[in-house]
C-alpha atoms as a PDB file:
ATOM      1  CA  UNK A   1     100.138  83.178  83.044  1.00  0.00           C
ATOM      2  CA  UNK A   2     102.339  80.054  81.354  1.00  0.00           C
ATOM      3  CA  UNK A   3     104.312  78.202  83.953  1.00  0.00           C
ATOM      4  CA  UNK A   4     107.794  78.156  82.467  1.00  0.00           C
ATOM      5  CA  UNK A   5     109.663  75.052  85.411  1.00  0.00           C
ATOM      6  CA  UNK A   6     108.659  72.909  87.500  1.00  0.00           C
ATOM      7  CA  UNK A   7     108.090  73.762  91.086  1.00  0.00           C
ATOM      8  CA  UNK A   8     110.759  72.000  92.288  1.00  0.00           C
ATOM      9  CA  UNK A   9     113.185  73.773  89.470  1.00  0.00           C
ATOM     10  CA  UNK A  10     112.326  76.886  90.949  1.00  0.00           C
ATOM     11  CA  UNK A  11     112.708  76.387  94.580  1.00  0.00           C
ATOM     12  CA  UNK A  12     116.267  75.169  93.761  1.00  0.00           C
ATOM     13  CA  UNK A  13     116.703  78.433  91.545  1.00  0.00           C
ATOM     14  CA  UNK A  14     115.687  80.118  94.912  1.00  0.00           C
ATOM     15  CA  UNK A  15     117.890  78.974  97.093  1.00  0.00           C
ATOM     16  CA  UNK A  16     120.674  79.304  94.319  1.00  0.00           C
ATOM     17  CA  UNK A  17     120.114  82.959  94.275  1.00  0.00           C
ATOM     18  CA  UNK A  18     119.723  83.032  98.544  1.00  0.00           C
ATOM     19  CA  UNK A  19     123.028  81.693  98.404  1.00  0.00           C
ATOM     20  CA  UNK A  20     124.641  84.135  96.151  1.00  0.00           C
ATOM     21  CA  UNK A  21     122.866  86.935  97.551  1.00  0.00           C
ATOM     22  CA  UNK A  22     124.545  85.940 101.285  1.00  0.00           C
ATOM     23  CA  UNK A  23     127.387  85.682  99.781  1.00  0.00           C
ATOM     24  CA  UNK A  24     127.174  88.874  98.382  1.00  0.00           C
ATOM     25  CA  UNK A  25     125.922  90.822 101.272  1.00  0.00           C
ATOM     26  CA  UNK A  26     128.578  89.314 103.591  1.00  0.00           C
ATOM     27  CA  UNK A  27     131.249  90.820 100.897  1.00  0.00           C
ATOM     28  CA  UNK A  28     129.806  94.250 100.897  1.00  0.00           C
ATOM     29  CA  UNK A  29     129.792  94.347 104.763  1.00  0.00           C
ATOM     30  CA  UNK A  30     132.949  92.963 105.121  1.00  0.00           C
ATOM     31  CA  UNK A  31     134.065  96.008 102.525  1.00  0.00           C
ATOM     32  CA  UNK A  32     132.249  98.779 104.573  1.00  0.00           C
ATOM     33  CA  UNK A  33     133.811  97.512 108.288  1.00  0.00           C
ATOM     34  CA  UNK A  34     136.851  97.396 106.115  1.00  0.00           C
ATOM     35  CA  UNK A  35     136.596 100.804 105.282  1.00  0.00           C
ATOM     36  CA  UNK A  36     135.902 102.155 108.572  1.00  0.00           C
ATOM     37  CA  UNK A  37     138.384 100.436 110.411  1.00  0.00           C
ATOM     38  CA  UNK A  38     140.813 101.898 107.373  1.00  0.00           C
ATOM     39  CA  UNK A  39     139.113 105.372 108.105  1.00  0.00           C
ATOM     40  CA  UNK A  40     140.509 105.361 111.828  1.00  0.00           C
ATOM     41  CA  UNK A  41     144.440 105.695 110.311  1.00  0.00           C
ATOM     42  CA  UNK A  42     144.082 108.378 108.226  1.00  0.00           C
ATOM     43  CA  UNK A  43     145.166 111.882 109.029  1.00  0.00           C
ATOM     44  CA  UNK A  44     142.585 113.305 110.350  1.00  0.00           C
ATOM     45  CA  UNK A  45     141.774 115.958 106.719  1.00  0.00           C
ATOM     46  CA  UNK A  46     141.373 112.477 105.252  1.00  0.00           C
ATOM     47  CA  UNK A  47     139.166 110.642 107.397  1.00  0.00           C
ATOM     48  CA  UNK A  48     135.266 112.138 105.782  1.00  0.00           C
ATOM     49  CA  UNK A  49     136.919 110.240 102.335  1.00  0.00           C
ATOM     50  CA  UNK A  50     136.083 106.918 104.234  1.00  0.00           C
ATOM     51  CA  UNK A  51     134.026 107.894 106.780  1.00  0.00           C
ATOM     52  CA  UNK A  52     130.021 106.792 107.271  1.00  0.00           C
ATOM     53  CA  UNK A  53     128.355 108.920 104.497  1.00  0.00           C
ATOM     54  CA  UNK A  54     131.318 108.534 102.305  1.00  0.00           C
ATOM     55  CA  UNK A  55     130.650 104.714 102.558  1.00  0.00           C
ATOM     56  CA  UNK A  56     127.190 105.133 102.581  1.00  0.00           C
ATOM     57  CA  UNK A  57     126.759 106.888  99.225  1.00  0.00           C
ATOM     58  CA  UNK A  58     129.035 104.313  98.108  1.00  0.00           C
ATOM     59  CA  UNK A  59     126.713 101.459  99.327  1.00  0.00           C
ATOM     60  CA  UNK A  60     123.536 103.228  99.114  1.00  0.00           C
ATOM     61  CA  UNK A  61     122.860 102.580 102.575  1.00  0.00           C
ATOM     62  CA  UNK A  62     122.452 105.903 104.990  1.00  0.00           C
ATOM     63  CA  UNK A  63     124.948 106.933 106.500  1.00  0.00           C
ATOM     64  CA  UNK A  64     123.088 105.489 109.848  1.00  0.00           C
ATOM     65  CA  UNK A  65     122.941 102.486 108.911  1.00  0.00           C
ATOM     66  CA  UNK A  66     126.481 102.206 108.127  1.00  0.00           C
ATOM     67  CA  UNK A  67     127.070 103.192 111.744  1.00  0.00           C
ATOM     68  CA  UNK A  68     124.968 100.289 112.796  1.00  0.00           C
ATOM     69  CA  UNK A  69     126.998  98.121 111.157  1.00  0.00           C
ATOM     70  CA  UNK A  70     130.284 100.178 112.291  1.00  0.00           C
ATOM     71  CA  UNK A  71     128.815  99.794 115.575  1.00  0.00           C
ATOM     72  CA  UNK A  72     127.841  96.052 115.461  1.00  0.00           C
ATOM     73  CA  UNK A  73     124.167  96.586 115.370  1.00  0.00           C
ATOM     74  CA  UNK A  74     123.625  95.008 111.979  1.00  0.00           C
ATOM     75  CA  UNK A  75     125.369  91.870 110.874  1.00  0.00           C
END
């Protein structure tokens, strides 16, 4: 195998991509508790379109762990 950076090149790619991955997972849960809180004021023939395996499918996350995160379990 070629070594195509330095070491130090691609620690600092590393944390560059850490920091856009937080980024991006604190986005998508702030999206899904978002959604659920939105859930809670629609009539209630409405509230499956946003409810936990709505919002799962939609995050491809199970529909449990979406309530772990609706339930403050997961951060």
């Amino acid at each position: 195998m070629m070594i195509t950076m330095e070491p130090d090149e691609r620690l600092e790619r590393i944390r560059r991509a850490r920091s856009r991955y937080d980024r991006a997972r604190a986005d998508l849960f702030h999206e899904i508790t978002e959604g659920l809180t939105e859930a809670a004021a629609l009539p209630e023939d409405e509230k499956r379109k946003l409810g936990p395996s709505a919002i799962g499918r939609a995050a491809n996350f199970t529909r449990e762990y979406i309530s772990k995160i609706r339930d403050g379990a997961e951060k």
